[in-house]
PDB file of N, CA and C in Angstrom:
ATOM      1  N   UNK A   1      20.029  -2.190   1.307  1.00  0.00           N
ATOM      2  CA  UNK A   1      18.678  -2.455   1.741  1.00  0.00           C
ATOM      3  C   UNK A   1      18.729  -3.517   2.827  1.00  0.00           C
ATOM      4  N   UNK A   2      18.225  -3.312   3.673  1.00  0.00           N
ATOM      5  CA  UNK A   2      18.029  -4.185   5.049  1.00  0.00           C
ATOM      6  C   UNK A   2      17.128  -5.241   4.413  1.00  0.00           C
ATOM      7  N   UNK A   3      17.392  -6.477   5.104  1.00  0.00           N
ATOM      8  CA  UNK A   3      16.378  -7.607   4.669  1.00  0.00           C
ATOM      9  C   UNK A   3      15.516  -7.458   5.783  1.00  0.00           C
ATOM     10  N   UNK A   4      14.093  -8.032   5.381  1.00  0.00           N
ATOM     11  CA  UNK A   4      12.905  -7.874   6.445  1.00  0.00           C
ATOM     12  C   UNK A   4      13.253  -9.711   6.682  1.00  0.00           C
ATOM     13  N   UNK A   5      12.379 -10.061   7.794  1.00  0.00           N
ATOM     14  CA  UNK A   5      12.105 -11.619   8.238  1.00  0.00           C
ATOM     15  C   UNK A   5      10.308 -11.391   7.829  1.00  0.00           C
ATOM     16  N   UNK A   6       9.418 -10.643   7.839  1.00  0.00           N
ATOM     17  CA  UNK A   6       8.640 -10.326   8.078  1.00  0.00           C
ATOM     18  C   UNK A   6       7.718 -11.389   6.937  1.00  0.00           C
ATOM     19  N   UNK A   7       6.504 -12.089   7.229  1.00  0.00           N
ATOM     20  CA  UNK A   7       6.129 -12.712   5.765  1.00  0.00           C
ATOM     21  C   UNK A   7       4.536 -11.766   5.386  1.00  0.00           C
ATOM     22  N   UNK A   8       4.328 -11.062   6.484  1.00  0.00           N
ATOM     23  CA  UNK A   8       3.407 -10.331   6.142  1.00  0.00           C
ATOM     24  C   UNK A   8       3.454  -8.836   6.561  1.00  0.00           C
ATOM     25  N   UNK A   9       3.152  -8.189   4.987  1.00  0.00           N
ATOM     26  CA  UNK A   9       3.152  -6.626   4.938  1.00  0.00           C
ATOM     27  C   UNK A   9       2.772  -5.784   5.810  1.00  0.00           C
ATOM     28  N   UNK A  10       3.547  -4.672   6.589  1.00  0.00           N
ATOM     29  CA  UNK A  10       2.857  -3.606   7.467  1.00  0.00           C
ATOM     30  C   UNK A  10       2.592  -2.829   6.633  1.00  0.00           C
ATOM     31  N   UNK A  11       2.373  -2.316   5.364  1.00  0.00           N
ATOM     32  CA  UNK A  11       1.230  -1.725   4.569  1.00  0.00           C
ATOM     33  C   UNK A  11       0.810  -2.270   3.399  1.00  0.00           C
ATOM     34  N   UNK A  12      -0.158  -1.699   2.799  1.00  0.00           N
ATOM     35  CA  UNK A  12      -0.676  -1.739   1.226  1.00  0.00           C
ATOM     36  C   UNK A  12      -0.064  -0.430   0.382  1.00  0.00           C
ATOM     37  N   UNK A  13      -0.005  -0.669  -0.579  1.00  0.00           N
ATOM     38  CA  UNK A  13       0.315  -0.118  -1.597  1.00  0.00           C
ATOM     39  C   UNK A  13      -1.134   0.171  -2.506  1.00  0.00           C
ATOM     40  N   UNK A  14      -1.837   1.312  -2.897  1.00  0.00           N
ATOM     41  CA  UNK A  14      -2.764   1.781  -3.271  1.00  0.00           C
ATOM     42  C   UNK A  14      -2.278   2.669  -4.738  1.00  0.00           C
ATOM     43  N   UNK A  15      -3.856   2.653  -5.364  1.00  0.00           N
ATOM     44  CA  UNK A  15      -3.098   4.185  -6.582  1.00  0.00           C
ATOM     45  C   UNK A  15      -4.793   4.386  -6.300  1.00  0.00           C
ATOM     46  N   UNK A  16      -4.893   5.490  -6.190  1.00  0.00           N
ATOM     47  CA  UNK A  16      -6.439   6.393  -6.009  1.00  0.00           C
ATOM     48  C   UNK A  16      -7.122   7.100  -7.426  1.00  0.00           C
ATOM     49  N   UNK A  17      -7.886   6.805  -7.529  1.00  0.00           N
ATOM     50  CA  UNK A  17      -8.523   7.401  -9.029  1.00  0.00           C
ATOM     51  C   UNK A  17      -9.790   8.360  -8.299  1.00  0.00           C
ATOM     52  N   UNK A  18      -9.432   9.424  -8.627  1.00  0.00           N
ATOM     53  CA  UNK A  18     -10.616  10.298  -8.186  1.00  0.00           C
ATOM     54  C   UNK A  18     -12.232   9.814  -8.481  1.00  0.00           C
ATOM     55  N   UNK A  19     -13.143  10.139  -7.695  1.00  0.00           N
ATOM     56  CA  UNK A  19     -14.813   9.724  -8.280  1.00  0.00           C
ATOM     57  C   UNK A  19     -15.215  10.719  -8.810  1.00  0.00           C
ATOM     58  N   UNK A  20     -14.900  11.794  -9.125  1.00  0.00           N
ATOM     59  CA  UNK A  20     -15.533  12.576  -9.511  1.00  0.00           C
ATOM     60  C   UNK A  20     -17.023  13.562  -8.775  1.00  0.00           C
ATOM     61  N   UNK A  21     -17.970  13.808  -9.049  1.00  0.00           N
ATOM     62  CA  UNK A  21     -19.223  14.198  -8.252  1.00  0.00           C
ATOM     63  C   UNK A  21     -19.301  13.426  -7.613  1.00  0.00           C
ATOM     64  N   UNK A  22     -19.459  12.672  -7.871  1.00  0.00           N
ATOM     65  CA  UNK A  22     -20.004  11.314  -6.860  1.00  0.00           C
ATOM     66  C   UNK A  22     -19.613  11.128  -5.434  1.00  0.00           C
ATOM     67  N   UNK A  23     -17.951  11.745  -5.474  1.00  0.00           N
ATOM     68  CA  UNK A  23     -17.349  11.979  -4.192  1.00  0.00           C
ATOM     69  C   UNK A  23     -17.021  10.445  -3.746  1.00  0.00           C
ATOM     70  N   UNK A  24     -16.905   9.415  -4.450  1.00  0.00           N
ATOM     71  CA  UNK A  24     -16.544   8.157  -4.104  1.00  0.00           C
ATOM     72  C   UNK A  24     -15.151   7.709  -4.727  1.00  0.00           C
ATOM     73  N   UNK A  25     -14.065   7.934  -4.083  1.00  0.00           N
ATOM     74  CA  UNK A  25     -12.784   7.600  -5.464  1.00  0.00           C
ATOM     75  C   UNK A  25     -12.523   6.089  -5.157  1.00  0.00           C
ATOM     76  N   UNK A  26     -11.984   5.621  -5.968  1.00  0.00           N
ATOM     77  CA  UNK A  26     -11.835   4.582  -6.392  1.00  0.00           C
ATOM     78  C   UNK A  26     -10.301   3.933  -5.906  1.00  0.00           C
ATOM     79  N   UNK A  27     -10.099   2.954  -5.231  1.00  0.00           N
ATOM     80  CA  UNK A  27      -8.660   2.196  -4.352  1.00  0.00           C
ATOM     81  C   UNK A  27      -8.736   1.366  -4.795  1.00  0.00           C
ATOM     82  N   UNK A  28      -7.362   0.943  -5.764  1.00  0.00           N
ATOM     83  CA  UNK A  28      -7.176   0.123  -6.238  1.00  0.00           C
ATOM     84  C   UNK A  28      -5.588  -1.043  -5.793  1.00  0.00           C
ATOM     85  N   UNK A  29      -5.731  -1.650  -4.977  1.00  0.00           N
ATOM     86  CA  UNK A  29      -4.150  -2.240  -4.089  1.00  0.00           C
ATOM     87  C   UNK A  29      -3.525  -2.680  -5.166  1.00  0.00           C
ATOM     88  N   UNK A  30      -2.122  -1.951  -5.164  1.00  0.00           N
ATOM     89  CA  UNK A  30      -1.533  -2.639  -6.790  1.00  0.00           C
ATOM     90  C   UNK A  30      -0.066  -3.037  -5.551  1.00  0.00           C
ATOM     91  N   UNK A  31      -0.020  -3.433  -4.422  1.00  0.00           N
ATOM     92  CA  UNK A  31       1.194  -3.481  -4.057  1.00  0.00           C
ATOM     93  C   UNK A  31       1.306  -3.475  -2.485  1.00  0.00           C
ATOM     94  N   UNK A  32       2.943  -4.040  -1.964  1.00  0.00           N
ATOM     95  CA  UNK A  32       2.599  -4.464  -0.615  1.00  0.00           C
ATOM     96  C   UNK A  32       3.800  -3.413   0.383  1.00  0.00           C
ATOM     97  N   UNK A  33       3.812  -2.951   1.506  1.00  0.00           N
ATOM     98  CA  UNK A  33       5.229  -2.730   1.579  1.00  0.00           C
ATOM     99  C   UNK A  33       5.482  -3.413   2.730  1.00  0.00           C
ATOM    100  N   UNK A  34       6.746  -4.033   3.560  1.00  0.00           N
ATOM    101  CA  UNK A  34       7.428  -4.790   4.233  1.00  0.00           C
ATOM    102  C   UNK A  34       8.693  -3.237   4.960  1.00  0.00           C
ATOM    103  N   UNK A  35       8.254  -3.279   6.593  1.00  0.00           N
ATOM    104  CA  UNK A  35       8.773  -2.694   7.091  1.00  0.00           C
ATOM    105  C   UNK A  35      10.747  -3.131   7.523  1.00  0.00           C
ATOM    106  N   UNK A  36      11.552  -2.488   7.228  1.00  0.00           N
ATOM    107  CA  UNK A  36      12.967  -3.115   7.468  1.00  0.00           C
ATOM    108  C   UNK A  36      12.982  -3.229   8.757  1.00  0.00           C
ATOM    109  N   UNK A  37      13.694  -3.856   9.151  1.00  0.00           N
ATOM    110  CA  UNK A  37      13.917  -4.693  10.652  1.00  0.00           C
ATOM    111  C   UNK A  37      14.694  -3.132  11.680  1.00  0.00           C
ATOM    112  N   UNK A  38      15.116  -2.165  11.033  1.00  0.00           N
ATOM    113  CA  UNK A  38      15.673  -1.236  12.001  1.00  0.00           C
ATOM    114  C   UNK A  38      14.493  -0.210  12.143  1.00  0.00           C
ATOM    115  N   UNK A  39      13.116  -0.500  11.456  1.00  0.00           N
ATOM    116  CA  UNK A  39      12.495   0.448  11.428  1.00  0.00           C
ATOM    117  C   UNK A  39      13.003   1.520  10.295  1.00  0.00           C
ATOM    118  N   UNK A  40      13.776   2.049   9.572  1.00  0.00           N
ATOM    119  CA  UNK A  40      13.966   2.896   8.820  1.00  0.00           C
ATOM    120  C   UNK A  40      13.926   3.409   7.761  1.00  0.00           C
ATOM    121  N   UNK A  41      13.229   1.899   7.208  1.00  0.00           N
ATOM    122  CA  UNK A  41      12.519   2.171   5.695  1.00  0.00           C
ATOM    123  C   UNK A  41      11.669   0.986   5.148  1.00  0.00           C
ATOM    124  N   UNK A  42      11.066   0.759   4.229  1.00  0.00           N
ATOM    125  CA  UNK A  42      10.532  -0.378   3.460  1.00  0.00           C
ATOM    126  C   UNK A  42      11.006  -0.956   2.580  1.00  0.00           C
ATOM    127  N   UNK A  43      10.765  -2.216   2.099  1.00  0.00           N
ATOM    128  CA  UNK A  43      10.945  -2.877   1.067  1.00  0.00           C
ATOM    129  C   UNK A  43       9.484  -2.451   0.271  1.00  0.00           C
ATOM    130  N   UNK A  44       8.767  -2.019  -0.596  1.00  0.00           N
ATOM    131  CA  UNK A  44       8.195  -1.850  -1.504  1.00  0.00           C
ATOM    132  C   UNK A  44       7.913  -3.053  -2.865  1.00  0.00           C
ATOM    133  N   UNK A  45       7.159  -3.799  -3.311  1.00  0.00           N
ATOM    134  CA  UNK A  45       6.347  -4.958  -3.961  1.00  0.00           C
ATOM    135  C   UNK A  45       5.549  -4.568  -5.035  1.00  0.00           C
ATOM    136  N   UNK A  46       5.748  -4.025  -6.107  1.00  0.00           N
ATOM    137  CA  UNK A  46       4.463  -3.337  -6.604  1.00  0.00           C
ATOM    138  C   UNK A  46       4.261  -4.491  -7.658  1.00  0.00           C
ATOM    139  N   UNK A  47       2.798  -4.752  -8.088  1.00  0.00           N
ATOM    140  CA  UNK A  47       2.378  -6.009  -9.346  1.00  0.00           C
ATOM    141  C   UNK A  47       1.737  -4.873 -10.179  1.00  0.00           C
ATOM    142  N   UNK A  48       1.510  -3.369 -10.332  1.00  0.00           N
ATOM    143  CA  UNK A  48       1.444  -2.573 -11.353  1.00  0.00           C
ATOM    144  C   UNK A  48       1.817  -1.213 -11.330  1.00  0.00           C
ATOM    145  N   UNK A  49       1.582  -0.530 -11.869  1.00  0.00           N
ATOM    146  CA  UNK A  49       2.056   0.900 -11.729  1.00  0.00           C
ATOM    147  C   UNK A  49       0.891   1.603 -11.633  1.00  0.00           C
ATOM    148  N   UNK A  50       0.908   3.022 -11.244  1.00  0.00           N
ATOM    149  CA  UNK A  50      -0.403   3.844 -11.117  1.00  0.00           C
ATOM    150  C   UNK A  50       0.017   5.187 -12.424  1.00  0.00           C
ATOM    151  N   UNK A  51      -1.121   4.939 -13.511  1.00  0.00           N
ATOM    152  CA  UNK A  51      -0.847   5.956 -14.577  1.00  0.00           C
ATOM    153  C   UNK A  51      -0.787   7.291 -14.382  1.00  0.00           C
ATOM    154  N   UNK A  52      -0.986   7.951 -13.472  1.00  0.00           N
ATOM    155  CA  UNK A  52      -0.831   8.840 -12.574  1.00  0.00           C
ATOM    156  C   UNK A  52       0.629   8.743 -11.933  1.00  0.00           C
ATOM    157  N   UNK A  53       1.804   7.823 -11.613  1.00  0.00           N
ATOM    158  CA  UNK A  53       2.444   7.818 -11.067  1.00  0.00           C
ATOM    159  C   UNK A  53       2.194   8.341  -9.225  1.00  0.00           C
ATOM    160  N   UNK A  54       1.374   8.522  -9.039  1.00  0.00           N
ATOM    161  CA  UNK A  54       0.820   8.708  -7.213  1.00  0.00           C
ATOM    162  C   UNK A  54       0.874   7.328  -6.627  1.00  0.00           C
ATOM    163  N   UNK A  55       1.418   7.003  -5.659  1.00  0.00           N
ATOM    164  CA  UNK A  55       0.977   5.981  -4.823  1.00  0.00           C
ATOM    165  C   UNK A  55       0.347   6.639  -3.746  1.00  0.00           C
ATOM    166  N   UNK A  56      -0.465   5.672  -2.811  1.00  0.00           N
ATOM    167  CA  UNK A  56      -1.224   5.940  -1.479  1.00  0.00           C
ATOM    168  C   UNK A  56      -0.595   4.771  -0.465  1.00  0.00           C
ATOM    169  N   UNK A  57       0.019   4.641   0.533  1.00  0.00           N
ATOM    170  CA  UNK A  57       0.295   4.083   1.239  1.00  0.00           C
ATOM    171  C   UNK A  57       0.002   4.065   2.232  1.00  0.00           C
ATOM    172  N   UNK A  58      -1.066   2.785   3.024  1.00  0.00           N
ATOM    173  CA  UNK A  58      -1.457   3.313   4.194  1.00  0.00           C
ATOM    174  C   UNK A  58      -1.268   1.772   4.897  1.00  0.00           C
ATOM    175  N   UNK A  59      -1.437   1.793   6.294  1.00  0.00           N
ATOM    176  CA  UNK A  59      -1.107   0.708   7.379  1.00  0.00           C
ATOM    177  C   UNK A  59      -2.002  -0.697   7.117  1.00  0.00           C
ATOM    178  N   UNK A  60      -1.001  -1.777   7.190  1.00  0.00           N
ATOM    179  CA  UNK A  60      -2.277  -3.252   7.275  1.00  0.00           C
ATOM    180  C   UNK A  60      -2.869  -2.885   8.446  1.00  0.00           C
ATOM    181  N   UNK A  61      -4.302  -2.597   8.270  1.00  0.00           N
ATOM    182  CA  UNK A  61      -4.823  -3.214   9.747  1.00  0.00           C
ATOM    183  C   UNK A  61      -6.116  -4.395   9.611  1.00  0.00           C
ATOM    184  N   UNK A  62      -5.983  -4.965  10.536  1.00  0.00           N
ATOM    185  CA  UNK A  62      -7.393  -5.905  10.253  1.00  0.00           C
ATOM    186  C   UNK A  62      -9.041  -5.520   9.859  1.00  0.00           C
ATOM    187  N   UNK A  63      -9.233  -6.220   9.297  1.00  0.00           N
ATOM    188  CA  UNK A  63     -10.625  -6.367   8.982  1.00  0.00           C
ATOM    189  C   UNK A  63     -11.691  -5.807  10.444  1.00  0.00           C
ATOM    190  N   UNK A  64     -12.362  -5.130  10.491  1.00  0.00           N
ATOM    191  CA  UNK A  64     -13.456  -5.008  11.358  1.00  0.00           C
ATOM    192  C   UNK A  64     -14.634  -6.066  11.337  1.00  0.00           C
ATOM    193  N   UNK A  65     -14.918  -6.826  12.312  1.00  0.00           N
ATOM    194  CA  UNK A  65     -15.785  -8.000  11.551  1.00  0.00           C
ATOM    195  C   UNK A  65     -17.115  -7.257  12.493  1.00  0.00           C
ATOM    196  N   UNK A  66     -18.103  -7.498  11.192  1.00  0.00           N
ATOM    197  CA  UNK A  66     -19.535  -7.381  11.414  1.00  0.00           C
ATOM    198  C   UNK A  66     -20.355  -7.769  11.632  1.00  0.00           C
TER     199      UNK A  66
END
């Protein structure tokens, strides 16, 4: 495993719970990932598991301010 320098995550770590009708599912961040320095993989952080075993992994990006 490549070490990152990096102190902040280029993604989140998610587990998705469907909404049901409602059509609203539910994101819950259980985790961080840290891109390796050659680009070729992640370091992965998780503080729970998803009972589903699914993760969702998608990009840090900033806040949109309103």
């Amino acid at each position: 495993m490549s070490n990152n320098n990096s102190k902040k995550p280029s993604h989140f770590v998610y587990t998705v719970r469907d909404g049901g009708e409602s059509n609203n599912d539910f994101w819950t961040k259980i985790g961080a990932a840290f891109a390796h320095n050659d680009g070729k993989g992640f370091s992965v952080i998780l503080e729970a598991f998803p009972v589903d075993g699914r993760l969702t992994i998608r990009r840090s990006e900033p806040k949109e301010k309103k």
